[in-house]
N, C-alpha and C. Protein backbone atom coordinates (compact mmCIF):
# COMPACT_ATOMS: atom_id res chain seq x y z
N UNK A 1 16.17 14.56 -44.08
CA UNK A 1 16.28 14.92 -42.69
C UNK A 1 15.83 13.73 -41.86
N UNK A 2 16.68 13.60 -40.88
CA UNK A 2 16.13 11.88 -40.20
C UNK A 2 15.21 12.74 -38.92
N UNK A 3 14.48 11.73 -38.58
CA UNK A 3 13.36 11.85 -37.73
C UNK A 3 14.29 11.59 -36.50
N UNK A 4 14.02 12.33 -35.02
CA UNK A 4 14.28 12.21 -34.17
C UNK A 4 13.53 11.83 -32.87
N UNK A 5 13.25 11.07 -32.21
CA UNK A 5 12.47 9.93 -31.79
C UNK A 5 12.01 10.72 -30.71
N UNK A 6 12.78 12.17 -30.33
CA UNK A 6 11.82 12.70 -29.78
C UNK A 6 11.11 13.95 -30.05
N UNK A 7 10.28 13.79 -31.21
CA UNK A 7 9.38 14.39 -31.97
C UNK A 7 8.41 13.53 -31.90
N UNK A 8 8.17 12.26 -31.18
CA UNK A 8 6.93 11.85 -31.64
C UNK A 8 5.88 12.11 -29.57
N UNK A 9 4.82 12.44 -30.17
CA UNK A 9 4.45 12.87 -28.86
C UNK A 9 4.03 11.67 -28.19
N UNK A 10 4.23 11.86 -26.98
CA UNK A 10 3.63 10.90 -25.97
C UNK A 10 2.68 10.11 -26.19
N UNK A 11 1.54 10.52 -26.88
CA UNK A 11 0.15 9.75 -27.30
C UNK A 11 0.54 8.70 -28.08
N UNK A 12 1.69 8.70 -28.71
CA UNK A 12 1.41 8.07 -29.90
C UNK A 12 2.33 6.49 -29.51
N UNK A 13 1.68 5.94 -28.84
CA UNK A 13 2.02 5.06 -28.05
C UNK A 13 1.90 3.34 -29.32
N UNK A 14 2.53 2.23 -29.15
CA UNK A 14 1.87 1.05 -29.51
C UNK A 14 0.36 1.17 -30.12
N UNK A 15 -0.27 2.09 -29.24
CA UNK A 15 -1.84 1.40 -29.52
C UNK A 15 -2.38 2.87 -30.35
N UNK A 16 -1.50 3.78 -30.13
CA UNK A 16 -2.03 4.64 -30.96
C UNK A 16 -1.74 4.79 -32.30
N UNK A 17 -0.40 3.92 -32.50
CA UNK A 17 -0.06 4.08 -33.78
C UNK A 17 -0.45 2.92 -34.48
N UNK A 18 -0.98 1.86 -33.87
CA UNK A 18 -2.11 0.73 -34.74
C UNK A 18 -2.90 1.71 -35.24
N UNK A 19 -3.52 2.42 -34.57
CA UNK A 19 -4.90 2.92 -34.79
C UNK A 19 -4.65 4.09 -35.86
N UNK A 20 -4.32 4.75 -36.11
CA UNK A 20 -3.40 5.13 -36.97
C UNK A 20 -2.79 4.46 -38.42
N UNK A 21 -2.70 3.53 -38.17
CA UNK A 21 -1.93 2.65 -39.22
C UNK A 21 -3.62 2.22 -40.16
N UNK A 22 -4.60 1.78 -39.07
CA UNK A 22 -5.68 1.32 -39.21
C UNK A 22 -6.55 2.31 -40.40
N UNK A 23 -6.11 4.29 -40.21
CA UNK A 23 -6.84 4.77 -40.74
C UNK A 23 -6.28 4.92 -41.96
N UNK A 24 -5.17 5.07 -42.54
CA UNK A 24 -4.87 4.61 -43.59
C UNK A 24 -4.72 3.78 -44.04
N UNK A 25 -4.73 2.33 -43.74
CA UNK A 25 -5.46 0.92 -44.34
C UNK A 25 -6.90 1.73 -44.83
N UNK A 26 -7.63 2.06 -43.98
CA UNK A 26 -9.05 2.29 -44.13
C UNK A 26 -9.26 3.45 -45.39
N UNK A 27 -8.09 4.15 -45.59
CA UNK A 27 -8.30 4.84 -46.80
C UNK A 27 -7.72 4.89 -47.92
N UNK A 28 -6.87 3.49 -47.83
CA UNK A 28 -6.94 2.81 -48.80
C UNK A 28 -7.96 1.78 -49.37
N UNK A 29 -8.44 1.00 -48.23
CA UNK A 29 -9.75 0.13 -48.84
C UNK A 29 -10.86 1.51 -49.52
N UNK A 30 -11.13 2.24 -49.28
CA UNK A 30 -12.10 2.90 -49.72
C UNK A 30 -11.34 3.12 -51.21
N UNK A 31 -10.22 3.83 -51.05
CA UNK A 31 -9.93 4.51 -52.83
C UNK A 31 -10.32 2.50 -53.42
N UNK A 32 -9.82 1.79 -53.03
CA UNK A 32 -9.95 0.41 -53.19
C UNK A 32 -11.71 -0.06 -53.81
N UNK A 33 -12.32 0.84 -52.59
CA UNK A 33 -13.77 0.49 -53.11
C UNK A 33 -14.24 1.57 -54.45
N UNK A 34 -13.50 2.75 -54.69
CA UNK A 34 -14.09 3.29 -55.48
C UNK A 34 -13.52 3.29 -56.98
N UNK A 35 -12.66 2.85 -57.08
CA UNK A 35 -11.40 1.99 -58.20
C UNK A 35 -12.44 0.85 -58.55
N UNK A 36 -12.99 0.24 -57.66
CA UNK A 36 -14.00 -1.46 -57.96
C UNK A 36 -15.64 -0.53 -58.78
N UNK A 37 -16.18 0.70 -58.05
CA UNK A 37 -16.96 0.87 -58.92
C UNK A 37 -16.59 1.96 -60.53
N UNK A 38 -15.55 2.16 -60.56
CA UNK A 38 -15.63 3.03 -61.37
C UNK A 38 -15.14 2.19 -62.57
N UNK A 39 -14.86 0.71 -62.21
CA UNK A 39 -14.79 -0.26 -63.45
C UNK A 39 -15.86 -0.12 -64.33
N UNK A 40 -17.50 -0.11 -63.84
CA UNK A 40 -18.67 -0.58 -64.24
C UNK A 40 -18.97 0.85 -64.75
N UNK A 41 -18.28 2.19 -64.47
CA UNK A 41 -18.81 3.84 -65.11
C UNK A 41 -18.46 3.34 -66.74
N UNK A 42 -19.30 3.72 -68.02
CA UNK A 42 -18.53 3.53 -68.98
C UNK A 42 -17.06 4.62 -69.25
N UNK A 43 -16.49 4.45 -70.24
CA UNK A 43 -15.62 5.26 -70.13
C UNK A 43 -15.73 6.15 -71.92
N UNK A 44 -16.58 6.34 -72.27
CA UNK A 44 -16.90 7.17 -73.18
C UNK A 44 -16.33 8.52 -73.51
N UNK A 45 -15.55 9.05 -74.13
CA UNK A 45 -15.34 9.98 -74.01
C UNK A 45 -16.29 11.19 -74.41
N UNK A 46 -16.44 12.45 -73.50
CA UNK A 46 -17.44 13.19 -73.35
C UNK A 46 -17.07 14.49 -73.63
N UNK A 47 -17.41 15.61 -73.16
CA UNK A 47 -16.87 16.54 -73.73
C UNK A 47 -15.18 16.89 -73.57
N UNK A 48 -14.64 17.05 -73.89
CA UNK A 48 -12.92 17.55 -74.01
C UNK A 48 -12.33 15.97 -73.96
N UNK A 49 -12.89 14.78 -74.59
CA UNK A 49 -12.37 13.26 -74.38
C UNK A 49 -11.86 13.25 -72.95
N UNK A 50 -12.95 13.29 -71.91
CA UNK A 50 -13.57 12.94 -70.61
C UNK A 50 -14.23 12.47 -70.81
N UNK A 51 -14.17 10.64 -70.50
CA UNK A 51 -15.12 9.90 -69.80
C UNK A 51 -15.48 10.11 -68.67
N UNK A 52 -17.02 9.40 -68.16
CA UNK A 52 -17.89 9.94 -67.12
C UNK A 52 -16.82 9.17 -65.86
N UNK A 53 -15.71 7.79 -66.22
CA UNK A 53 -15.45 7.35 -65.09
C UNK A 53 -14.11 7.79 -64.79
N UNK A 54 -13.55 8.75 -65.70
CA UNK A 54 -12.14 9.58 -64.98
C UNK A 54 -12.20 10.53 -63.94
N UNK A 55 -13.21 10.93 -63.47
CA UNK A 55 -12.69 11.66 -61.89
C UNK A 55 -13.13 10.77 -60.83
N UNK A 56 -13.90 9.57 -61.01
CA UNK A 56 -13.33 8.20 -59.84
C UNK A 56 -12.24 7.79 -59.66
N UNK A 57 -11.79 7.46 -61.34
CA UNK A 57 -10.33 7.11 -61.09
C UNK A 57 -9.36 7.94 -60.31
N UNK A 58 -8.84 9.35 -60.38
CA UNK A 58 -8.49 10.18 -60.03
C UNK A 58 -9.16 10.38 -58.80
N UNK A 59 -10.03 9.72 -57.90
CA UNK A 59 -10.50 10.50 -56.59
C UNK A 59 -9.61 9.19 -55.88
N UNK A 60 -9.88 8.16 -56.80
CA UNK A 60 -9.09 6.56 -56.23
C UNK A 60 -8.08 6.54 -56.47
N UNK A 61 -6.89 7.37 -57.33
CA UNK A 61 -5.58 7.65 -57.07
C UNK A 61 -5.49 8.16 -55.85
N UNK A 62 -6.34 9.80 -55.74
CA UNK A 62 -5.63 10.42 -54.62
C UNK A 62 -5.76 10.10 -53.13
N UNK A 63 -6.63 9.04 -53.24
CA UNK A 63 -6.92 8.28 -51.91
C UNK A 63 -6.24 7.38 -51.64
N UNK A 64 -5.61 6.77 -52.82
CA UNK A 64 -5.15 5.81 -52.24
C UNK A 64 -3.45 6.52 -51.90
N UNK A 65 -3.25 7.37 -52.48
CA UNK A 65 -2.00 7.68 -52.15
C UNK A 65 -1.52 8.52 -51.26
N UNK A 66 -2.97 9.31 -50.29
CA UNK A 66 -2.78 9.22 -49.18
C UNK A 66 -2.98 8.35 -47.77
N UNK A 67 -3.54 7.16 -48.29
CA UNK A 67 -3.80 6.47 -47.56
C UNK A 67 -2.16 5.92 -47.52
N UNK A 68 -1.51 5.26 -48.44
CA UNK A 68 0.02 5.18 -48.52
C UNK A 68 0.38 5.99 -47.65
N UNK A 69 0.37 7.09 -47.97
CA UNK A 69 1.01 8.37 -46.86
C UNK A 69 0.98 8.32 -45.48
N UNK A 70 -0.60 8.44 -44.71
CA UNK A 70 -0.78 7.91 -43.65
C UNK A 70 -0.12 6.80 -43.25
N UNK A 71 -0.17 5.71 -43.66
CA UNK A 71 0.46 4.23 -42.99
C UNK A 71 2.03 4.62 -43.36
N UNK A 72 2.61 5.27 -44.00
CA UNK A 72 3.90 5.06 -43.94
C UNK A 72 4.21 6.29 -42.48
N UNK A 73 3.77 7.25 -42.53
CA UNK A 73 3.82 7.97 -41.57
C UNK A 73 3.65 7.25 -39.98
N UNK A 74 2.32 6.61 -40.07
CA UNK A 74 2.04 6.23 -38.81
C UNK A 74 3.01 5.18 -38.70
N UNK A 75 3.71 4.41 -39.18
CA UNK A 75 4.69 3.15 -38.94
C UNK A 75 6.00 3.68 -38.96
N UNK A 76 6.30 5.15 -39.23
CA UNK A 76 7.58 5.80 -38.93
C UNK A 76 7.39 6.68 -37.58
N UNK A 77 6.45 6.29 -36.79
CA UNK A 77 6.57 7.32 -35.40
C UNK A 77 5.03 7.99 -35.10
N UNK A 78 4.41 7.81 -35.99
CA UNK A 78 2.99 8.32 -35.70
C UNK A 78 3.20 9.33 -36.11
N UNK A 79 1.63 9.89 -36.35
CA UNK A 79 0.67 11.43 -36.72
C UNK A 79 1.42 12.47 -36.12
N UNK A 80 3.04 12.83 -36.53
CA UNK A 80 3.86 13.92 -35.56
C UNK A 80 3.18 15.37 -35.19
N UNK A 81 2.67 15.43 -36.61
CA UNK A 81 1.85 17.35 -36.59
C UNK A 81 0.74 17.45 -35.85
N UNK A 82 0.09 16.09 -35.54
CA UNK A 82 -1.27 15.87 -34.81
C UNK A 82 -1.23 16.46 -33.07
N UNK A 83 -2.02 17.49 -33.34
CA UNK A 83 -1.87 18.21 -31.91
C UNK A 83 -2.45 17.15 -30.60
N UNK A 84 -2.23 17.05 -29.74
CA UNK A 84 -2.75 15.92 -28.77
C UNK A 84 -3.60 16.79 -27.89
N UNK A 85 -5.56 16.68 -27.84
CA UNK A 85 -5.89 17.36 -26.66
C UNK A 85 -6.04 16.55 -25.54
N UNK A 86 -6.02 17.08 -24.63
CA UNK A 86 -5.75 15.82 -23.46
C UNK A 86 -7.82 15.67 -23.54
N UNK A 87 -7.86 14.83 -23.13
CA UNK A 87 -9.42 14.26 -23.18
C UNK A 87 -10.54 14.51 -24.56
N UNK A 88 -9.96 14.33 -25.08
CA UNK A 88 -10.76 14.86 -26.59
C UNK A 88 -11.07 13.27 -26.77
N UNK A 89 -12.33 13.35 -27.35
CA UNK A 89 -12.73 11.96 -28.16
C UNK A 89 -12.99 11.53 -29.07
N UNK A 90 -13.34 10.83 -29.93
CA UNK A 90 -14.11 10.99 -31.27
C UNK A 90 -15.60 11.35 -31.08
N UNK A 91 -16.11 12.06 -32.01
CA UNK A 91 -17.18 12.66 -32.11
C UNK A 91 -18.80 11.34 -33.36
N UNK A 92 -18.81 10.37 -32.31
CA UNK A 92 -19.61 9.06 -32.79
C UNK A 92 -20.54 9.64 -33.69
N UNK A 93 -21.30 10.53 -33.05
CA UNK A 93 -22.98 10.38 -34.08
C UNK A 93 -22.75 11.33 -35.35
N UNK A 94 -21.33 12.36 -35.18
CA UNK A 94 -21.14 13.26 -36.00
C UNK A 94 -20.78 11.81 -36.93
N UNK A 95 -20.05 11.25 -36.98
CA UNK A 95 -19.82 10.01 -37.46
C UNK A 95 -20.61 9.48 -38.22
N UNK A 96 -21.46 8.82 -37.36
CA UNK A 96 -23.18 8.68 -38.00
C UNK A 96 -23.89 9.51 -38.84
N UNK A 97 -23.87 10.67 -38.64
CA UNK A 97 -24.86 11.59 -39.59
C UNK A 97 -24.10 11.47 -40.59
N UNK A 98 -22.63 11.68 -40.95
CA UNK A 98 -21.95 12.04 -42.14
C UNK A 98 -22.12 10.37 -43.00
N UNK A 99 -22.13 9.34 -42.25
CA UNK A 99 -21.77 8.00 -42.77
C UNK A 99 -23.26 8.09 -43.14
N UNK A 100 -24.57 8.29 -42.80
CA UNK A 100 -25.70 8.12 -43.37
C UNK A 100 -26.30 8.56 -44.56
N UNK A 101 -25.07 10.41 -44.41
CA UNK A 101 -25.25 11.11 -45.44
C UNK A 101 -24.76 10.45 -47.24
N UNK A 102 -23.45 10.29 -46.97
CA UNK A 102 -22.98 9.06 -47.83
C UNK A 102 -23.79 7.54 -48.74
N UNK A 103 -24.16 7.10 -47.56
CA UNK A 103 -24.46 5.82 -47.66
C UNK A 103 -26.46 6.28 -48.27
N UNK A 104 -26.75 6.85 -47.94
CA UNK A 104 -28.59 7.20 -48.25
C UNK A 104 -28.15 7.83 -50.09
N UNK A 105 -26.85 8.93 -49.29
CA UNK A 105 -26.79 9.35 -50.98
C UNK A 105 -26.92 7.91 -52.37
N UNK A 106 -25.90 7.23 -51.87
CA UNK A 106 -25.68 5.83 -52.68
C UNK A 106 -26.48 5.58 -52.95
N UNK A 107 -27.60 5.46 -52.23
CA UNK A 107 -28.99 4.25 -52.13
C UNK A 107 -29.96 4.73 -52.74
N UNK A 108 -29.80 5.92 -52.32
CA UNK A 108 -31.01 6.89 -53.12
C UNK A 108 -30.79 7.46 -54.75
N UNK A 109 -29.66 7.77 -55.08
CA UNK A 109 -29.75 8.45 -56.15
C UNK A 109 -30.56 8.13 -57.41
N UNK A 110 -30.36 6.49 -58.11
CA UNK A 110 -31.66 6.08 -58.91
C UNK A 110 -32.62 6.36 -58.46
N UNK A 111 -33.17 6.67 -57.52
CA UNK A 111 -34.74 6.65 -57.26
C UNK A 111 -34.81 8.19 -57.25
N UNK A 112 -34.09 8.69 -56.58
CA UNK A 112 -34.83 10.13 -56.11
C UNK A 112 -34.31 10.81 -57.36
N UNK A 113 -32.83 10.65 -57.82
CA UNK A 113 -32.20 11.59 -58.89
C UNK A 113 -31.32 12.33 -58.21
N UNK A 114 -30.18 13.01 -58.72
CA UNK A 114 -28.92 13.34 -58.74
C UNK A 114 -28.92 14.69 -57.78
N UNK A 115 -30.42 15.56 -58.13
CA UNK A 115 -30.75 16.40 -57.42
C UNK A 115 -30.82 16.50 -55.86
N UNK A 116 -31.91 15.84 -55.61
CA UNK A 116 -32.81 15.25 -54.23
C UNK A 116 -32.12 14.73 -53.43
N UNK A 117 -30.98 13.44 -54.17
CA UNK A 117 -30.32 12.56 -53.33
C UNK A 117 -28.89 13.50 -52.54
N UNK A 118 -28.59 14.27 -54.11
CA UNK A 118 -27.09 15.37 -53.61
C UNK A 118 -27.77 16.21 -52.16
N UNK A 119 -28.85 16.88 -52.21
CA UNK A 119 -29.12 17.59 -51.35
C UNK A 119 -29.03 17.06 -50.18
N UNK A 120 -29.98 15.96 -50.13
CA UNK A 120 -30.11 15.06 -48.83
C UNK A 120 -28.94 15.02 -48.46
N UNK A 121 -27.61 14.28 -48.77
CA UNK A 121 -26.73 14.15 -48.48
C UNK A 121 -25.93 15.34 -47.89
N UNK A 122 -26.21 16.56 -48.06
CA UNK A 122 -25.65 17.62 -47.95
C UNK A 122 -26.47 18.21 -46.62
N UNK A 123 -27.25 18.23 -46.28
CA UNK A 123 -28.22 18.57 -45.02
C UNK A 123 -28.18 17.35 -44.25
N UNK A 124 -28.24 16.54 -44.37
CA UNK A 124 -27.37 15.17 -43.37
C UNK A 124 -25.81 15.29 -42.90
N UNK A 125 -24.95 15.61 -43.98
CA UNK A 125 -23.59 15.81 -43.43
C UNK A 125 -23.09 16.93 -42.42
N UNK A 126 -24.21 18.12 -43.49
CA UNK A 126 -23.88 19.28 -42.70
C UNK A 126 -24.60 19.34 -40.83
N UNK A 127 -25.50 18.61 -40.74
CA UNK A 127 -26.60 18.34 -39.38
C UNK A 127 -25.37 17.71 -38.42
N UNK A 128 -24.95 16.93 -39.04
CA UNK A 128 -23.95 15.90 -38.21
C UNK A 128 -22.65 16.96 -37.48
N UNK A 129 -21.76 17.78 -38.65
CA UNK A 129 -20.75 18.62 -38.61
C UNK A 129 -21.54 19.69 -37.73
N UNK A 130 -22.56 20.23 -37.41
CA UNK A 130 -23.07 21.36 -36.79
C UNK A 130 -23.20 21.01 -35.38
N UNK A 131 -23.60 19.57 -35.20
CA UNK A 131 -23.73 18.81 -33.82
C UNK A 131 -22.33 18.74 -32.93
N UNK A 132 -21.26 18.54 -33.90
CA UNK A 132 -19.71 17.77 -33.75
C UNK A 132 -19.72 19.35 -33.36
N UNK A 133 -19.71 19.97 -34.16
CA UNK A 133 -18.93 21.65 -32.89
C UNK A 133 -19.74 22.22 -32.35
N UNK A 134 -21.03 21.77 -32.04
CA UNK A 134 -21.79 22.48 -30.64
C UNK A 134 -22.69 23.21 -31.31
N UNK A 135 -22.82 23.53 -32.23
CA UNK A 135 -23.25 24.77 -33.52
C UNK A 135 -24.96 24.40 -33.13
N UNK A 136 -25.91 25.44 -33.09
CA UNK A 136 -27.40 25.28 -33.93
C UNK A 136 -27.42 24.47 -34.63
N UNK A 137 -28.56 23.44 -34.37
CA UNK A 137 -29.01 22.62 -35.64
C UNK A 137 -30.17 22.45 -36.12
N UNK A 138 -30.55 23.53 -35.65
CA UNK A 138 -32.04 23.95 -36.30
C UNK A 138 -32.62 24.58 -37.40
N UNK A 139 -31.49 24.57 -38.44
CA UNK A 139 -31.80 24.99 -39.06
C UNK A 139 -31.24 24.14 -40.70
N UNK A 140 -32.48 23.12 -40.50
CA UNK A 140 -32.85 22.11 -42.00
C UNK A 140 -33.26 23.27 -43.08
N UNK A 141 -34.23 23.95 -42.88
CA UNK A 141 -34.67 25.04 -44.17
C UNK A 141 -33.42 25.36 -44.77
N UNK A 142 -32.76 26.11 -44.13
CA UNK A 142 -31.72 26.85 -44.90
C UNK A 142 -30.78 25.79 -45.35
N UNK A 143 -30.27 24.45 -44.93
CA UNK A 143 -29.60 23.02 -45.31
C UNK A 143 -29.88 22.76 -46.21
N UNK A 144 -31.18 22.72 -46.75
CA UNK A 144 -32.31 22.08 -47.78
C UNK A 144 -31.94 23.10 -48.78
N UNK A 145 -31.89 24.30 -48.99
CA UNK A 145 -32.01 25.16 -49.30
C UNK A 145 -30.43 25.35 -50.18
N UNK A 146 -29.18 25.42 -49.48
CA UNK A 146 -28.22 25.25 -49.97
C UNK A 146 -27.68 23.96 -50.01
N UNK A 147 -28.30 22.54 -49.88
CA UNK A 147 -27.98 21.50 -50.64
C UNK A 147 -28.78 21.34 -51.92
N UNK A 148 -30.30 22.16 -52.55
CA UNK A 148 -30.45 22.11 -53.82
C UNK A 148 -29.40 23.49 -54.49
N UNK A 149 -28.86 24.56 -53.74
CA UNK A 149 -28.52 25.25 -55.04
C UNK A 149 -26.91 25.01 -55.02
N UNK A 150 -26.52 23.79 -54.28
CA UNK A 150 -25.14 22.88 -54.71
C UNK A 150 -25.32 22.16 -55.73
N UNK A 151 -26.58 21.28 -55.53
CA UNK A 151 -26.62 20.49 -56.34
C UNK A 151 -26.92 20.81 -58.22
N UNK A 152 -27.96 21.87 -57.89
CA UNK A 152 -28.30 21.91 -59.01
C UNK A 152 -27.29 22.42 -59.90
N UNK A 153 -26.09 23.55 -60.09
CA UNK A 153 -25.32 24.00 -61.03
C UNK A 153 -24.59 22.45 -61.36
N UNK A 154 -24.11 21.83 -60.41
CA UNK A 154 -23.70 20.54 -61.12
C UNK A 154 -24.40 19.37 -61.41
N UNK A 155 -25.25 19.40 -61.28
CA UNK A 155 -26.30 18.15 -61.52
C UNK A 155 -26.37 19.69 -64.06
N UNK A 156 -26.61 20.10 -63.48
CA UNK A 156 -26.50 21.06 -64.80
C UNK A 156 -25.75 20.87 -65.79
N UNK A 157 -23.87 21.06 -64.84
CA UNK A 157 -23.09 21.56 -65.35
C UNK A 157 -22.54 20.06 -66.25
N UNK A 158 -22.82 18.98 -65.22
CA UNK A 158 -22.64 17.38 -65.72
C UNK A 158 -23.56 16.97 -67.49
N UNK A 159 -24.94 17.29 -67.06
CA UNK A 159 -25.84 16.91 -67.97
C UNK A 159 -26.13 17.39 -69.13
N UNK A 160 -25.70 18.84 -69.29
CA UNK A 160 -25.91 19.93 -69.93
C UNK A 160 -24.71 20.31 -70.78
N UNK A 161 -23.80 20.54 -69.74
CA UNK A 161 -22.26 20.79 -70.57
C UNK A 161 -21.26 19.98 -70.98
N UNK A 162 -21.38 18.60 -70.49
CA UNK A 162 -20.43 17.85 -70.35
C UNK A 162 -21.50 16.86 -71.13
N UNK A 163 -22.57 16.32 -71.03
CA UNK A 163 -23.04 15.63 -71.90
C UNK A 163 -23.40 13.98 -71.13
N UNK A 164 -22.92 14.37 -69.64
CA UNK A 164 -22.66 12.92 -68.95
C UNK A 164 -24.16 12.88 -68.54
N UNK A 165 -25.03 11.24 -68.41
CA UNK A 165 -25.73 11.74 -68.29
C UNK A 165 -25.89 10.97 -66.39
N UNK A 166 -27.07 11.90 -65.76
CA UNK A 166 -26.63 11.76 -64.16
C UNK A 166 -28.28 11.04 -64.15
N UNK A 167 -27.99 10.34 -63.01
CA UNK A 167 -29.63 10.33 -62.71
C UNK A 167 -30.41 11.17 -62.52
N UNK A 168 -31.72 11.92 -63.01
CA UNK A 168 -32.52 12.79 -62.88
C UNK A 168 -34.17 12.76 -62.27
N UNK A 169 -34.76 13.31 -61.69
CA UNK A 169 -36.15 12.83 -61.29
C UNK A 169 -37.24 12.96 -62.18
N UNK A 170 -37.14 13.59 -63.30
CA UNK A 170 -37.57 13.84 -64.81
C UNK A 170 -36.92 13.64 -65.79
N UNK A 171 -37.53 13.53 -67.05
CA UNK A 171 -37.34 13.08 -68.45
C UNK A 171 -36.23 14.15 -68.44
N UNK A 172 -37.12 15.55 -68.24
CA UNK A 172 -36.46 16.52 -68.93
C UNK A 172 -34.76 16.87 -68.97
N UNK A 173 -34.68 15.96 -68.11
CA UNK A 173 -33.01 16.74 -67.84
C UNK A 173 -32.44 17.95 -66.90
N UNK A 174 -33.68 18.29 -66.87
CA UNK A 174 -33.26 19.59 -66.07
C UNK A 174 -33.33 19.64 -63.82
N UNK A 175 -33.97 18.68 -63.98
CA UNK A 175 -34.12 18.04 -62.18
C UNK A 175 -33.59 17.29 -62.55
């Protein structure tokens, strides 16, 4: 079916469809960055001959092949399905909280363990997303609370069933 040139909305002007083009470049460098670490995961096979570094690979396929998606889209007419609100902006610090959540997770996990660091990350992202729609954000207890009982069935389900082993804050295996 050919595209008809007036399907693409008004917004999606020269400068909107750089920007656009920009975010799938941008999600391709990432599957890009996570393809570069999942060289260094060994690739052992683990339980059902799963190595620990096949669902990087596979998170860095499917990123990168929507990042493909995006840029071919945005260079055929722009984001068509993308509803346009008139004065809407990006939402910066929601930005921030989620990019801190990420980036602390990274930094932290040797030290704190697979546990501590997952959680954090999960009460940081979620603080940020609660801010971005106006929502209560007063409430870290209950954040804290359901970022350890995320973490823990798979910090478990990794170490325990699968045999991979994760960073932990004890010998035991079990934090």
């Amino acid at each position: 079916m050919a595209s008809d040139p007036t399907d693409t909305p008004p917004a999606a002007s020269r400068r909107g469809t750089w920007q656009q083009t920009l975010v799938g470049a941008g999600t391709i460098a990432v599957a890009a960055g996570i393809a570069w670490g999942a060289v260094d995961i060994p690739s052992q096979a683990g339980y059902g001959g799963v190595g620990a570094n096949f669902l990087p690979w596979v998170v860095a396929a499917a990123l990168a092949l929507c990042g493909a998606l995006l840029v071919r889209e945005a260079l055929t007419g722009g984001f068509r399905q993308m509803e346009q609100a008139p004065g809407e902006r990006p939402n910066w610090m929601a930005f921030v909280w989620v990019s801190a959540a990420l980036l602390l997770n990274w930094a932290l996990i040797e030290h704190l363990g697979f546990l501590i660091s997952c959680a954090l990350a999960y009460v940081l992202a979620v603080q940020g997303l609660r801010r971005a729609y106006g929502k209560p954000h007063d409430t870290w207890l209950v954040d804290s609370a359901c970022g350890v009982l995320l973490s823990a069935p798979v910090y478990w389900f990794f170490t325990q069933f699968l045999a991979i082993g994760l960073p932990g804050l004890t010998r035991s295996g079990w934090i």
